[in-house]
N, C-alpha and C. Protein backbone atom coordinates (compact mmCIF):
# COMPACT_ATOMS: atom_id res chain seq x y z
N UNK A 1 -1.67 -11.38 -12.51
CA UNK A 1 -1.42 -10.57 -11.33
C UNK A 1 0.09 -10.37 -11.18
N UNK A 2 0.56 -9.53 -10.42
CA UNK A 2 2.27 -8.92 -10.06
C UNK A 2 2.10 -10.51 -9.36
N UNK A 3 1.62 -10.81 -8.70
CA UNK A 3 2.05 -12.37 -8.05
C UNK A 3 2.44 -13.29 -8.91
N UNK A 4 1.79 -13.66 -10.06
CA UNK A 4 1.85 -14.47 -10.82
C UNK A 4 3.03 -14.61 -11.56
N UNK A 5 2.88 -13.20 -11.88
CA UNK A 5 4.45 -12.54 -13.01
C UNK A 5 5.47 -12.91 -12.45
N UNK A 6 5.95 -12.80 -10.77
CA UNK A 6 6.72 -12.49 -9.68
C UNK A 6 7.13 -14.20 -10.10
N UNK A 7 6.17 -15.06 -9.52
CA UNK A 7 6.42 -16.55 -9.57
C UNK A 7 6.81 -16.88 -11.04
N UNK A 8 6.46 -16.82 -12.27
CA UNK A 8 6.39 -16.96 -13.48
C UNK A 8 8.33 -16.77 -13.58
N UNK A 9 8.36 -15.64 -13.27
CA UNK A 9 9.53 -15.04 -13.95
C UNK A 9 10.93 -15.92 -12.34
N UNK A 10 10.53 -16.50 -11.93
CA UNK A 10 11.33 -17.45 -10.84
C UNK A 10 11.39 -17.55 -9.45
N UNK A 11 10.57 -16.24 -8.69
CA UNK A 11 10.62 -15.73 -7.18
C UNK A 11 9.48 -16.69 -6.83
N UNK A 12 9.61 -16.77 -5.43
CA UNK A 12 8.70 -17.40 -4.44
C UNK A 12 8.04 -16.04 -3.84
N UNK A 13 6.98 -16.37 -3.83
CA UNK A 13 5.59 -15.16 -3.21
C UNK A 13 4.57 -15.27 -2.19
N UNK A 14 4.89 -14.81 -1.34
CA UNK A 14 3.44 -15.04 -0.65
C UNK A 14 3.03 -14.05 0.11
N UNK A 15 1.81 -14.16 0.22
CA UNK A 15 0.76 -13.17 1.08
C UNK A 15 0.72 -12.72 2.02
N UNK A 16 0.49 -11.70 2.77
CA UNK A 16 0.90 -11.66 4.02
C UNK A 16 -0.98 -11.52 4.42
N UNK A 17 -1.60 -11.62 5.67
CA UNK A 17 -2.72 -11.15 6.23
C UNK A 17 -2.75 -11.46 7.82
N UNK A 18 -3.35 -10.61 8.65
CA UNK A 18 -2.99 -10.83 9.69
C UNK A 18 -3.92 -12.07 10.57
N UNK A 19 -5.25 -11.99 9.54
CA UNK A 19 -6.00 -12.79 9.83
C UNK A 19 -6.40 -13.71 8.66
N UNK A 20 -6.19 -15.00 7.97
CA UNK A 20 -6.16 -14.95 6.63
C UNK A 20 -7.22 -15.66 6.49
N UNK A 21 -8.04 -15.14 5.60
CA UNK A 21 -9.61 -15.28 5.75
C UNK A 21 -10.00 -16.45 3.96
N UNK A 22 -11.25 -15.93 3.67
CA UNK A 22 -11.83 -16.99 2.75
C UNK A 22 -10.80 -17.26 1.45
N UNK A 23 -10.15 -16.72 1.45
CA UNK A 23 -9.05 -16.50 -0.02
C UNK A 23 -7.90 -17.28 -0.28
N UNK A 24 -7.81 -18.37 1.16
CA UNK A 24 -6.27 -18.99 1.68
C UNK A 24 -6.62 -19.97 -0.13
N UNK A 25 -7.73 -21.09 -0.05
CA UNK A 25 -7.76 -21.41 -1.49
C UNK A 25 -7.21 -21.14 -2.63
N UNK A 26 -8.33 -19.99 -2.76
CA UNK A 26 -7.82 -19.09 -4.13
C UNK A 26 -6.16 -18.94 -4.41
N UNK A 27 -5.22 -18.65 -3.44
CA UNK A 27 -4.20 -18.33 -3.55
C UNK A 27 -3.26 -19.25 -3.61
N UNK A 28 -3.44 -20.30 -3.14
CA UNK A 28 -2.72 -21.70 -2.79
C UNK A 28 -2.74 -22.44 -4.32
N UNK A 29 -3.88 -22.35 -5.18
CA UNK A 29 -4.01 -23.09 -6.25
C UNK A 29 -3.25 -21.96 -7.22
N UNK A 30 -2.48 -20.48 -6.63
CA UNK A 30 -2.43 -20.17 -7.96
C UNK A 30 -0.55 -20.16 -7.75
N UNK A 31 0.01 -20.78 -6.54
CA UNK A 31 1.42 -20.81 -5.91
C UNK A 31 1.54 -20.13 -4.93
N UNK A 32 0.84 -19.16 -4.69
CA UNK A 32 1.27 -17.83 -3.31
C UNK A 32 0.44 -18.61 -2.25
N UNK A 33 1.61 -18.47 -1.46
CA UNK A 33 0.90 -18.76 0.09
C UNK A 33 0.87 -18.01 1.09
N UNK A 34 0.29 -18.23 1.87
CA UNK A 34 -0.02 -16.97 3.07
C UNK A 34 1.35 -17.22 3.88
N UNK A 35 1.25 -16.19 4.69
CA UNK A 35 2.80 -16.53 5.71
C UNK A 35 2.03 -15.39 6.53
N UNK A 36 3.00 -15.71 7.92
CA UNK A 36 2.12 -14.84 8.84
C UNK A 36 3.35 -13.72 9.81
N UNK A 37 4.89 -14.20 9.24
CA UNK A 37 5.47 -13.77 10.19
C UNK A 37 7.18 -13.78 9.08
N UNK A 38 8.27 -13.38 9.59
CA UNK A 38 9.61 -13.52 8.74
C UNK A 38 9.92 -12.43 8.09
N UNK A 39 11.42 -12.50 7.55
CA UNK A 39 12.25 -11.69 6.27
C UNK A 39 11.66 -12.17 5.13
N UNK A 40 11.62 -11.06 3.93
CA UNK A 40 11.21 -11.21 3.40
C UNK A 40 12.44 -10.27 2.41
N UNK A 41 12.64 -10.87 0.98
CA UNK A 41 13.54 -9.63 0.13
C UNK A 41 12.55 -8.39 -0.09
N UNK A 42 11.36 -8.61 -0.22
CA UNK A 42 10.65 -7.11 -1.13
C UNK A 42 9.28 -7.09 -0.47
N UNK A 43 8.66 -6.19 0.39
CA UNK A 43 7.20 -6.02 0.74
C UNK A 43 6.66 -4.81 -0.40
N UNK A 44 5.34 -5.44 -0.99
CA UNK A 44 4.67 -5.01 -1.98
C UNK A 44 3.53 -4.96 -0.99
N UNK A 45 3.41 -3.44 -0.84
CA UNK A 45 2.17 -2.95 0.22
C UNK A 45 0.97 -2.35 0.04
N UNK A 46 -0.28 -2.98 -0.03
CA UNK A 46 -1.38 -2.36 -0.79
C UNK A 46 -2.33 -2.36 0.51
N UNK A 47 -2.74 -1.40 1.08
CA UNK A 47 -3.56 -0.81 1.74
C UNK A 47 -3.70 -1.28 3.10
N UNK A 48 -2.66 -2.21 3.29
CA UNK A 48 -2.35 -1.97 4.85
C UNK A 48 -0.84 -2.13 5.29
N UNK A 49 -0.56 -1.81 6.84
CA UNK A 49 1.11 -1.96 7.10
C UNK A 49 0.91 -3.32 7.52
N UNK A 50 1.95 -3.78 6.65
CA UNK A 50 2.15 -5.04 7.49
C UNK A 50 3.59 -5.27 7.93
N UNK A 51 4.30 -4.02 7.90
CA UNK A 51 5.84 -4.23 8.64
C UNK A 51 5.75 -4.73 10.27
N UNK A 52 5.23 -4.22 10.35
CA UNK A 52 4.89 -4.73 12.54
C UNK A 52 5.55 -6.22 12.12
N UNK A 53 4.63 -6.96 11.34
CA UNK A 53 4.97 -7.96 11.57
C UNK A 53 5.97 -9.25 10.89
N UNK A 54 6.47 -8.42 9.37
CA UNK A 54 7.34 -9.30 8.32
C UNK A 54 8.24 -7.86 8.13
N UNK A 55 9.38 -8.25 7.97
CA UNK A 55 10.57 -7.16 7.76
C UNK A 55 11.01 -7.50 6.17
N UNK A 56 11.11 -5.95 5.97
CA UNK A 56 12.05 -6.17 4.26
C UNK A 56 11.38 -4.68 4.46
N UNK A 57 12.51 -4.64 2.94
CA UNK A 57 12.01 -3.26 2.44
C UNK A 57 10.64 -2.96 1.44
N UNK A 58 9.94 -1.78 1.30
CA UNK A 58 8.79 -1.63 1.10
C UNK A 58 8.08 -1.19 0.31
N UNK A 59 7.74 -1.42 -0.84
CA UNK A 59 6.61 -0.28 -1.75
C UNK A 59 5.66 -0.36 -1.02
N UNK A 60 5.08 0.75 -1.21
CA UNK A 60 3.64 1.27 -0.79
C UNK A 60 2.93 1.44 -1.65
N UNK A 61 1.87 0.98 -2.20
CA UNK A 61 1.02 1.70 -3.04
C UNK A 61 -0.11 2.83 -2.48
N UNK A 62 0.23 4.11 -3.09
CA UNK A 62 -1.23 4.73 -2.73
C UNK A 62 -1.94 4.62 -4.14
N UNK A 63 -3.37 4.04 -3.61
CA UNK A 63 -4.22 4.21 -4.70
C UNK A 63 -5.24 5.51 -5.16
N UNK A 64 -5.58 6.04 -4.14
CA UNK A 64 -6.19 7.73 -3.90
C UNK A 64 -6.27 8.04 -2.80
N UNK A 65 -7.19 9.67 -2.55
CA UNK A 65 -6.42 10.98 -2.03
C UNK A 65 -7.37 10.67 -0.34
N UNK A 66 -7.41 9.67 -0.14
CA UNK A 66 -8.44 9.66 0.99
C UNK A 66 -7.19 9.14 2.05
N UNK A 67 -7.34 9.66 3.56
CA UNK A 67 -6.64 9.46 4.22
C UNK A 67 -5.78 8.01 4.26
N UNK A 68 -6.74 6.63 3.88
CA UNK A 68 -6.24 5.36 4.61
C UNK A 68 -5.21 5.15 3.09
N UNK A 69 -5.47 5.95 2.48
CA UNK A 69 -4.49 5.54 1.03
C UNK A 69 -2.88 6.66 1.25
N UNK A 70 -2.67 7.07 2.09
CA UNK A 70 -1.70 8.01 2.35
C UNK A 70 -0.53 7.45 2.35
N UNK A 71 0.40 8.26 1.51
CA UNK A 71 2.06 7.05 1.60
C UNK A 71 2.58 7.52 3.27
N UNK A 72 3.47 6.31 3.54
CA UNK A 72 3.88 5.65 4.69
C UNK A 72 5.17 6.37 4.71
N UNK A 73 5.94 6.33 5.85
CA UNK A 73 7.12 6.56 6.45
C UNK A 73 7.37 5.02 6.69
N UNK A 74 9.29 6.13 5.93
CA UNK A 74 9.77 4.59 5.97
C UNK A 74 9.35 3.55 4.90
N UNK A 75 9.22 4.27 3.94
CA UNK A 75 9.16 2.75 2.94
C UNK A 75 9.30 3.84 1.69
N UNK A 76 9.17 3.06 0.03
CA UNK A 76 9.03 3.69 -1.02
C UNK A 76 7.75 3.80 -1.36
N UNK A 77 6.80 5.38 -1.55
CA UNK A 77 5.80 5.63 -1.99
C UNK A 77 5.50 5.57 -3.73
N UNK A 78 4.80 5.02 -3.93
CA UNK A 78 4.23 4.67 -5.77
C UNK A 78 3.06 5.14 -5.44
N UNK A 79 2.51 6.07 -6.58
CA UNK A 79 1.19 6.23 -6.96
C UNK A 79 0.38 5.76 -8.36
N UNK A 80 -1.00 5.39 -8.10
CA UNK A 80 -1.72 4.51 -9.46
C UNK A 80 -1.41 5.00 -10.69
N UNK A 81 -1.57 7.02 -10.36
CA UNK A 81 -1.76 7.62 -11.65
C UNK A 81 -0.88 8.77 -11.36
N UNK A 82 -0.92 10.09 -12.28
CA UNK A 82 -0.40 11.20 -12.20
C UNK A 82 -1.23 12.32 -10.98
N UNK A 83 -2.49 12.06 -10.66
CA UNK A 83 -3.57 12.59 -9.99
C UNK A 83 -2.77 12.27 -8.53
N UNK A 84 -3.03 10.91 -8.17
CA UNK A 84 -2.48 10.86 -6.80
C UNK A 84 -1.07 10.93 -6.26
N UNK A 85 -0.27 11.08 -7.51
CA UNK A 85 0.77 11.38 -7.64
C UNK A 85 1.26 12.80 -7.35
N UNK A 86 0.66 13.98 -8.22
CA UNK A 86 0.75 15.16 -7.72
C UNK A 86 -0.12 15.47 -6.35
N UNK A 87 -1.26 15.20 -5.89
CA UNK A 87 -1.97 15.05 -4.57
C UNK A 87 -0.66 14.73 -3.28
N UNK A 88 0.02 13.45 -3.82
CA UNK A 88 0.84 13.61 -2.35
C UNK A 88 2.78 13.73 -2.66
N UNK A 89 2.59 14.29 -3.77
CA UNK A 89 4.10 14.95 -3.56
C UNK A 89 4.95 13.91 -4.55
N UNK A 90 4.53 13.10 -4.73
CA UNK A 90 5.15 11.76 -4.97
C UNK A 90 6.20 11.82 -6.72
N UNK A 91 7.25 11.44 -6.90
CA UNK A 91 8.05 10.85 -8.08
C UNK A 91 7.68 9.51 -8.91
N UNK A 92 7.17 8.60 -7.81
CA UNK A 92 6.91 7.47 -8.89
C UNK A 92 5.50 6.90 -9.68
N UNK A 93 5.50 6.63 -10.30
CA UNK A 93 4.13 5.56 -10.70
C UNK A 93 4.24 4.72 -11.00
N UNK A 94 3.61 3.42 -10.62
CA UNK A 94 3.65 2.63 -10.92
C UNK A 94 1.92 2.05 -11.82
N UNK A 95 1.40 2.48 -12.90
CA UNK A 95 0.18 2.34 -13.26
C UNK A 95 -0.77 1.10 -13.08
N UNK A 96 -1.74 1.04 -12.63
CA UNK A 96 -2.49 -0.68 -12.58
C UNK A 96 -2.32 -1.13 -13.72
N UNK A 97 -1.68 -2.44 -13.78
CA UNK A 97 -2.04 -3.68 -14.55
C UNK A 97 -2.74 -4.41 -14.82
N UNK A 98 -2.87 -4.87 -16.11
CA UNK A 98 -4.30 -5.68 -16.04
C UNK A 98 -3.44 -7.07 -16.48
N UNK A 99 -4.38 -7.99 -16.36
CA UNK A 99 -3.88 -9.41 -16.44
C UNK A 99 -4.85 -10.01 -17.29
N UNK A 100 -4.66 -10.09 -18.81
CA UNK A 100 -5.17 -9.95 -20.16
C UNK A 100 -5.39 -11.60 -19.69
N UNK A 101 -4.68 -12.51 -19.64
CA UNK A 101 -4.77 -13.81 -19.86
C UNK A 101 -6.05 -13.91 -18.92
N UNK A 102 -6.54 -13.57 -17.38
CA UNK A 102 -7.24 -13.75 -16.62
C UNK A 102 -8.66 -12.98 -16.93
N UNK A 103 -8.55 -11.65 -17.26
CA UNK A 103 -9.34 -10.89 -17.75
C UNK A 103 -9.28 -10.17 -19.19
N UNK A 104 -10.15 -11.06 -20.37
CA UNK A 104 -10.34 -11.35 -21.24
C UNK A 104 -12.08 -11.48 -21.77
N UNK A 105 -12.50 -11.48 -22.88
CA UNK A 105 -13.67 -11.51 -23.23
C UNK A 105 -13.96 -12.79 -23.38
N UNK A 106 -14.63 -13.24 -22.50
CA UNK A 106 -15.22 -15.20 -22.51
C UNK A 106 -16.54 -14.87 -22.80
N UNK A 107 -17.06 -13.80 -22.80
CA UNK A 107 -18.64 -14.50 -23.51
C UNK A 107 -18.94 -13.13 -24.29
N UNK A 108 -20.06 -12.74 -25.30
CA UNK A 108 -19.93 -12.23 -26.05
C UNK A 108 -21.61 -11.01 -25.30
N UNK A 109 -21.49 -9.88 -25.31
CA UNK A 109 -22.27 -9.06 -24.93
C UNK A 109 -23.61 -9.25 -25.34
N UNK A 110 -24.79 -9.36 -24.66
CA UNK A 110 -26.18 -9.37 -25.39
C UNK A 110 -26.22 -8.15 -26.30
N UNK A 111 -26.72 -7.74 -27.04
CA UNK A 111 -27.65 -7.03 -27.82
C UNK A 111 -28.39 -6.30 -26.70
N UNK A 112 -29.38 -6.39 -26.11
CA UNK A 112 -29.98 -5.31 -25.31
C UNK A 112 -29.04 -6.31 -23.98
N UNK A 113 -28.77 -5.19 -23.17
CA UNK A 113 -28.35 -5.46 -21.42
C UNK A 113 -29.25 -6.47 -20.90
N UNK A 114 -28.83 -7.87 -20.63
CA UNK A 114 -29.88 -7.84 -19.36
C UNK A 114 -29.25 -8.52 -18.29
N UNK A 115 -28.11 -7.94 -17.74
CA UNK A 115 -27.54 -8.23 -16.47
C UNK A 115 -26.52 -7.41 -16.38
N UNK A 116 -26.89 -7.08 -14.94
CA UNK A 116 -26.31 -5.65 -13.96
C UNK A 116 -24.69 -6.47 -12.89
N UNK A 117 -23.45 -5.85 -13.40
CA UNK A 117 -23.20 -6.60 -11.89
C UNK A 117 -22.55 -4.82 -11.83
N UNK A 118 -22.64 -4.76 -9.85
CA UNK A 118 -22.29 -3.89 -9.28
C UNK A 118 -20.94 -3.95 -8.59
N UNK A 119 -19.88 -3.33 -8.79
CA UNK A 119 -18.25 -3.98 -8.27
C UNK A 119 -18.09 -2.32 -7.59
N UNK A 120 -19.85 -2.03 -6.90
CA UNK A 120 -19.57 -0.70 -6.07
C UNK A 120 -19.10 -1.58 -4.80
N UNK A 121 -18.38 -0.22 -3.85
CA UNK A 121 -18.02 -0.17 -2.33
C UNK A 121 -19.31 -0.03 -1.76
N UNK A 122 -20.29 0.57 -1.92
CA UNK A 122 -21.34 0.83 -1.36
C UNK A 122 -22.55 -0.05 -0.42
N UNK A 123 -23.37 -0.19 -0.03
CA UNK A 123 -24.67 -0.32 0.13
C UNK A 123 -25.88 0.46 -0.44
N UNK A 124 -25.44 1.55 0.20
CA UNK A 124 -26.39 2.88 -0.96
C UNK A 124 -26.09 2.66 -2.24
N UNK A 125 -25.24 2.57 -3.17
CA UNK A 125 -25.12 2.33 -4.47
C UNK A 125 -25.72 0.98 -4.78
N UNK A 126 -25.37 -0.08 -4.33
CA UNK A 126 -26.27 -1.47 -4.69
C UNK A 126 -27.77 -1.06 -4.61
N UNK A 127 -28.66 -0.57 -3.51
CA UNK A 127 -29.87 -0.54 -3.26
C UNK A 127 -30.21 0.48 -4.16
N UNK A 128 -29.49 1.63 -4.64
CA UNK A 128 -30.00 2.47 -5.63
C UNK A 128 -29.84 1.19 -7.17
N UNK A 129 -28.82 0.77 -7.38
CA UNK A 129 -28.38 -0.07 -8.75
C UNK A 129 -30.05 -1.35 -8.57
N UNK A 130 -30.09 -1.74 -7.49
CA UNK A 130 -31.17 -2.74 -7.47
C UNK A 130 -32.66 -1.61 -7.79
N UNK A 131 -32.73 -0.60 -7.32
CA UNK A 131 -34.15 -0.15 -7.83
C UNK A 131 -34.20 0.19 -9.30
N UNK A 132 -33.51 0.40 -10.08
CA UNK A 132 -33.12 0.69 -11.33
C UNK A 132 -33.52 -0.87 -12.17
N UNK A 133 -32.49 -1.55 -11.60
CA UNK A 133 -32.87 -2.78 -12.31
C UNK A 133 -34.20 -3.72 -12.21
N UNK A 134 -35.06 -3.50 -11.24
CA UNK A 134 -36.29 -3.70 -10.43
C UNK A 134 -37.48 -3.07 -11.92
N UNK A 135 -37.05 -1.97 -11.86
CA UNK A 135 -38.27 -0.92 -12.70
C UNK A 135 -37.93 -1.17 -14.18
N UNK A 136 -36.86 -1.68 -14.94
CA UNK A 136 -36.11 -2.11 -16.28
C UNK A 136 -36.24 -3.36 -16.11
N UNK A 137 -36.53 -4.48 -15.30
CA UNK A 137 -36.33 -5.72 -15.27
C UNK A 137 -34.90 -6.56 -16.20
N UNK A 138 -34.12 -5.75 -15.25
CA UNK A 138 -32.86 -6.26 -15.69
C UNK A 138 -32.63 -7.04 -14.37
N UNK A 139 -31.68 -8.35 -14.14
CA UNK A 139 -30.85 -8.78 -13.21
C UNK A 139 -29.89 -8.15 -12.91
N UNK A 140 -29.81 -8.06 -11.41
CA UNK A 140 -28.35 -7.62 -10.63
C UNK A 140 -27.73 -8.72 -9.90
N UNK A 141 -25.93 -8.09 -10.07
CA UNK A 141 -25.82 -8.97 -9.48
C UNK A 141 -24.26 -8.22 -8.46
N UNK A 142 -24.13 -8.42 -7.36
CA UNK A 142 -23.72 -7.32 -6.38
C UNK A 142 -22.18 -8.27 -6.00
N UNK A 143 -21.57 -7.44 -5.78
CA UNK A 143 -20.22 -8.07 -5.02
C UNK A 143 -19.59 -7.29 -3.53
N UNK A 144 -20.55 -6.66 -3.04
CA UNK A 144 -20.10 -5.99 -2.27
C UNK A 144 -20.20 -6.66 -0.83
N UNK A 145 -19.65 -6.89 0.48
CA UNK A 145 -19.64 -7.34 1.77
C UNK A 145 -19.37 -9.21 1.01
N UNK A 146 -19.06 -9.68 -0.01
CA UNK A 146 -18.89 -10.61 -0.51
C UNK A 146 -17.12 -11.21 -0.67
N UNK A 147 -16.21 -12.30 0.04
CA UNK A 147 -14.90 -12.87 -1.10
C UNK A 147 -15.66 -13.75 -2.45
N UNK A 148 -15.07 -12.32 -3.45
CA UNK A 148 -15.35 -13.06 -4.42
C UNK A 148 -13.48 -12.98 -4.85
N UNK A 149 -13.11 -14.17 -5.60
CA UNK A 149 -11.83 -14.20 -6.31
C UNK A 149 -11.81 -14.36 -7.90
N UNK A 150 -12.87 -14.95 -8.02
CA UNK A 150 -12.80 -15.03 -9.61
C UNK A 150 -14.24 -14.10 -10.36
N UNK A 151 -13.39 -12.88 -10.09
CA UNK A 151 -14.39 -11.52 -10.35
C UNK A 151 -14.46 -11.72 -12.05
N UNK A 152 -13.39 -12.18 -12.64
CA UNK A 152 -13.27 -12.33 -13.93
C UNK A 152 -14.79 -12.81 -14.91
N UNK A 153 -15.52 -13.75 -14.04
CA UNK A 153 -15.97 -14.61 -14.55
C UNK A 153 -17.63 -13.79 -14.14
N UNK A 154 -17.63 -13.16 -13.10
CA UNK A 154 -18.91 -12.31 -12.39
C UNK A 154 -18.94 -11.05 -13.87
N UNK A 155 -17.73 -10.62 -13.96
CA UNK A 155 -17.89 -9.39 -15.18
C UNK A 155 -18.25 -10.19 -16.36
N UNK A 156 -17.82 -11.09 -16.95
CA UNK A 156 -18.13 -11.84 -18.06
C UNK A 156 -19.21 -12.75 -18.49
N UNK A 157 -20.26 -12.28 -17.26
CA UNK A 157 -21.97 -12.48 -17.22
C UNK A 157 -22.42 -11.14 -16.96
N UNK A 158 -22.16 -10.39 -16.64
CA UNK A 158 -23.07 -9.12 -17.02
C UNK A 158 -22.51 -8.43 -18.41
N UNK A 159 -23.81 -7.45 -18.56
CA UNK A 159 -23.49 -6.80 -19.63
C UNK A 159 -23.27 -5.10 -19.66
N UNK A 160 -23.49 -4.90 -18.32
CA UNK A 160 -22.67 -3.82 -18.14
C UNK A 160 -22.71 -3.89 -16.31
N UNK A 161 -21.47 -3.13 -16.45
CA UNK A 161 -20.68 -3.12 -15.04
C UNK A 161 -20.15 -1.45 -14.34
N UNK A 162 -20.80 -1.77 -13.32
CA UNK A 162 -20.83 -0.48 -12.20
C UNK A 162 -19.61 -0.83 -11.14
N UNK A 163 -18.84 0.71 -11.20
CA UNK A 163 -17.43 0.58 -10.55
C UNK A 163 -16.47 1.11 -10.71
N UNK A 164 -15.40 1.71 -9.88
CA UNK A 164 -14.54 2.81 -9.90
C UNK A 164 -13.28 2.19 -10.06
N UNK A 165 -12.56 2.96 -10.53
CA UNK A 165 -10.78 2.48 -10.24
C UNK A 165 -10.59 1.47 -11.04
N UNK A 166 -10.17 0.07 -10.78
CA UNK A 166 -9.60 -1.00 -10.92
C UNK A 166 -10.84 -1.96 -11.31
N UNK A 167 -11.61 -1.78 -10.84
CA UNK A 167 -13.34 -2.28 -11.30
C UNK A 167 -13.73 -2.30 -12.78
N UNK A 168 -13.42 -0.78 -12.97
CA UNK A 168 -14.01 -0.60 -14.31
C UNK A 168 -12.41 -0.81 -15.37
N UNK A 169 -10.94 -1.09 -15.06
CA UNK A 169 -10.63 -1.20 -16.29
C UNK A 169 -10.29 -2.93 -16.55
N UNK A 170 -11.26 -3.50 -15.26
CA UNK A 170 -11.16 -4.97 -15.00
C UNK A 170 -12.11 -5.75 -16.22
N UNK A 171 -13.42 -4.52 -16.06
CA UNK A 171 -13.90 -4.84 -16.55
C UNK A 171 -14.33 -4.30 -18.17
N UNK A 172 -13.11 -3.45 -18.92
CA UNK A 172 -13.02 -2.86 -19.80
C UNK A 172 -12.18 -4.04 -20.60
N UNK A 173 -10.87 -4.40 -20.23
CA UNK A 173 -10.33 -5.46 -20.42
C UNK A 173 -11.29 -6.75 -21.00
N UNK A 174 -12.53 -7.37 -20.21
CA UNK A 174 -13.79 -8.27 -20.46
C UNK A 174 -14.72 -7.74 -21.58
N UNK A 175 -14.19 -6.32 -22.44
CA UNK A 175 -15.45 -5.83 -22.85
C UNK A 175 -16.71 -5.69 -22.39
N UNK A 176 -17.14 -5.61 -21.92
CA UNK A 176 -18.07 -5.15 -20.42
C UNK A 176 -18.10 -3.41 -20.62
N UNK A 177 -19.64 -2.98 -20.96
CA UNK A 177 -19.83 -2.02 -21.02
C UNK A 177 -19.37 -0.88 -19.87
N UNK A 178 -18.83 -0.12 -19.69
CA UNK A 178 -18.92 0.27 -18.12
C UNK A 178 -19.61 1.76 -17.70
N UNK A 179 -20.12 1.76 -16.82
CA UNK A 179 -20.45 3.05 -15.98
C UNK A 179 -19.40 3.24 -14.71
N UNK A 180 -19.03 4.00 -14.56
CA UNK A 180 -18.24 4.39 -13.79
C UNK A 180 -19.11 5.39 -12.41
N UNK A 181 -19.13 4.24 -11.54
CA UNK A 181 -20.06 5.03 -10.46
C UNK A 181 -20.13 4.22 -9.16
N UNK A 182 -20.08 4.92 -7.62
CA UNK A 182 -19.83 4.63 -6.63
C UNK A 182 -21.03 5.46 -5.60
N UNK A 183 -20.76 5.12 -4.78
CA UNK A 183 -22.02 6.17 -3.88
C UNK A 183 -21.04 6.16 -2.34
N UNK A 184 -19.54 5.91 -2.07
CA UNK A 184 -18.74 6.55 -1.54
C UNK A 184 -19.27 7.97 -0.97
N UNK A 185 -18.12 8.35 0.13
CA UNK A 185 -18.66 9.42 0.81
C UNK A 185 -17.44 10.13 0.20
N UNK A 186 -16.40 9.58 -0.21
CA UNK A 186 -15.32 10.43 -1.01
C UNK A 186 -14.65 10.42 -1.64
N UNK A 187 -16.18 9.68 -2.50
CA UNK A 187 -16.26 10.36 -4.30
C UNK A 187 -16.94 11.52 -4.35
N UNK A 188 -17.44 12.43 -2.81
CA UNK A 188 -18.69 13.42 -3.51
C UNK A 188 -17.62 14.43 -3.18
């Protein structure tokens, strides 16, 4: 992760959340700690403001063209790709990273599929992905309304994986077959 690299390469890192929920763990064992308030040298901003409450200067990431992903005033706007890049006007990119050491091929693909995991946003997409696998008698296995942190290990038991964006090159990275599919209201 940019966290890891960040600490690796000598900086101190930590999280910001306003409410810091099931993940305080996950993050504590990997050096980043939550903080709730302070200066900070560099805010790395992914899909919410959290200036109200920690000061520094700001990347923004927009990840796509949907309102809550819109670059900010007052800070530096980065986009994922060239797409959301021309969409909001933008000069920089900064492309997703993948984190090869974390997401890697640990188990080796069946021969025929027989496990579904879904890394949709949806409800409608899970309940459609579960009737599919119902009538094929394949296993599903869903991550959605779920903290999961070690997604690494959820892709590296199925044998193919449903999911947009960052999902599917998470799980391209795992060798993990992928479909690329969401049931979003704006993906249609």
């Amino acid at each position: 992760s940019v966290g890891q690299e960040l600490i690796r390469i000598g900086h101190v890192v930590s999280i910001f959340s306003p409410t810091p929920r099931d993940g305080v763990p996950y993050f504590e064992q990997t050096n980043i700690h939550y903080t709730t308030i302070g200066d900070v040298d560099l805010i790395l901003d992914n899909h919410s403001v959290v200036y109200s409450a920690i000061k520094g200067p700001i990347i923004h990431t927009c990840h796509g063209t949907i309102p809550a992903e819109r670059p900010l005033k007052h800070t530096t706007n980065v986009a994922v790709n060239e797409r959301v890049a021309d969409y909001y006007g933008l000069d920089k990119i900064i492309y997703n990273g993948i984190d090869c050491h974390r997401f890697n091929i640990a188990r080796p693909l069946n021969s025929t599929p027989k496990t579904i995991l879904s890394l949709c946003s949806s409800d409608e997409a899970d309940i459609m992905l579960n009737s599919i696998c119902n009538k094929l008698s394949l296993k599903l296995i869903t991550s959605h309304n779920k903290e999961v942190f070690n997604v690494e290990q959820l892709i590296n038991n199925a044998d193919i994986v449903f999911g947009v964006g960052r999902s599917a090159l998470d799980a391209m990275a795992c060798g993990r077959r992928v479909i690329s599919y969401d049931c979003r209201s704006y993906l249609h």
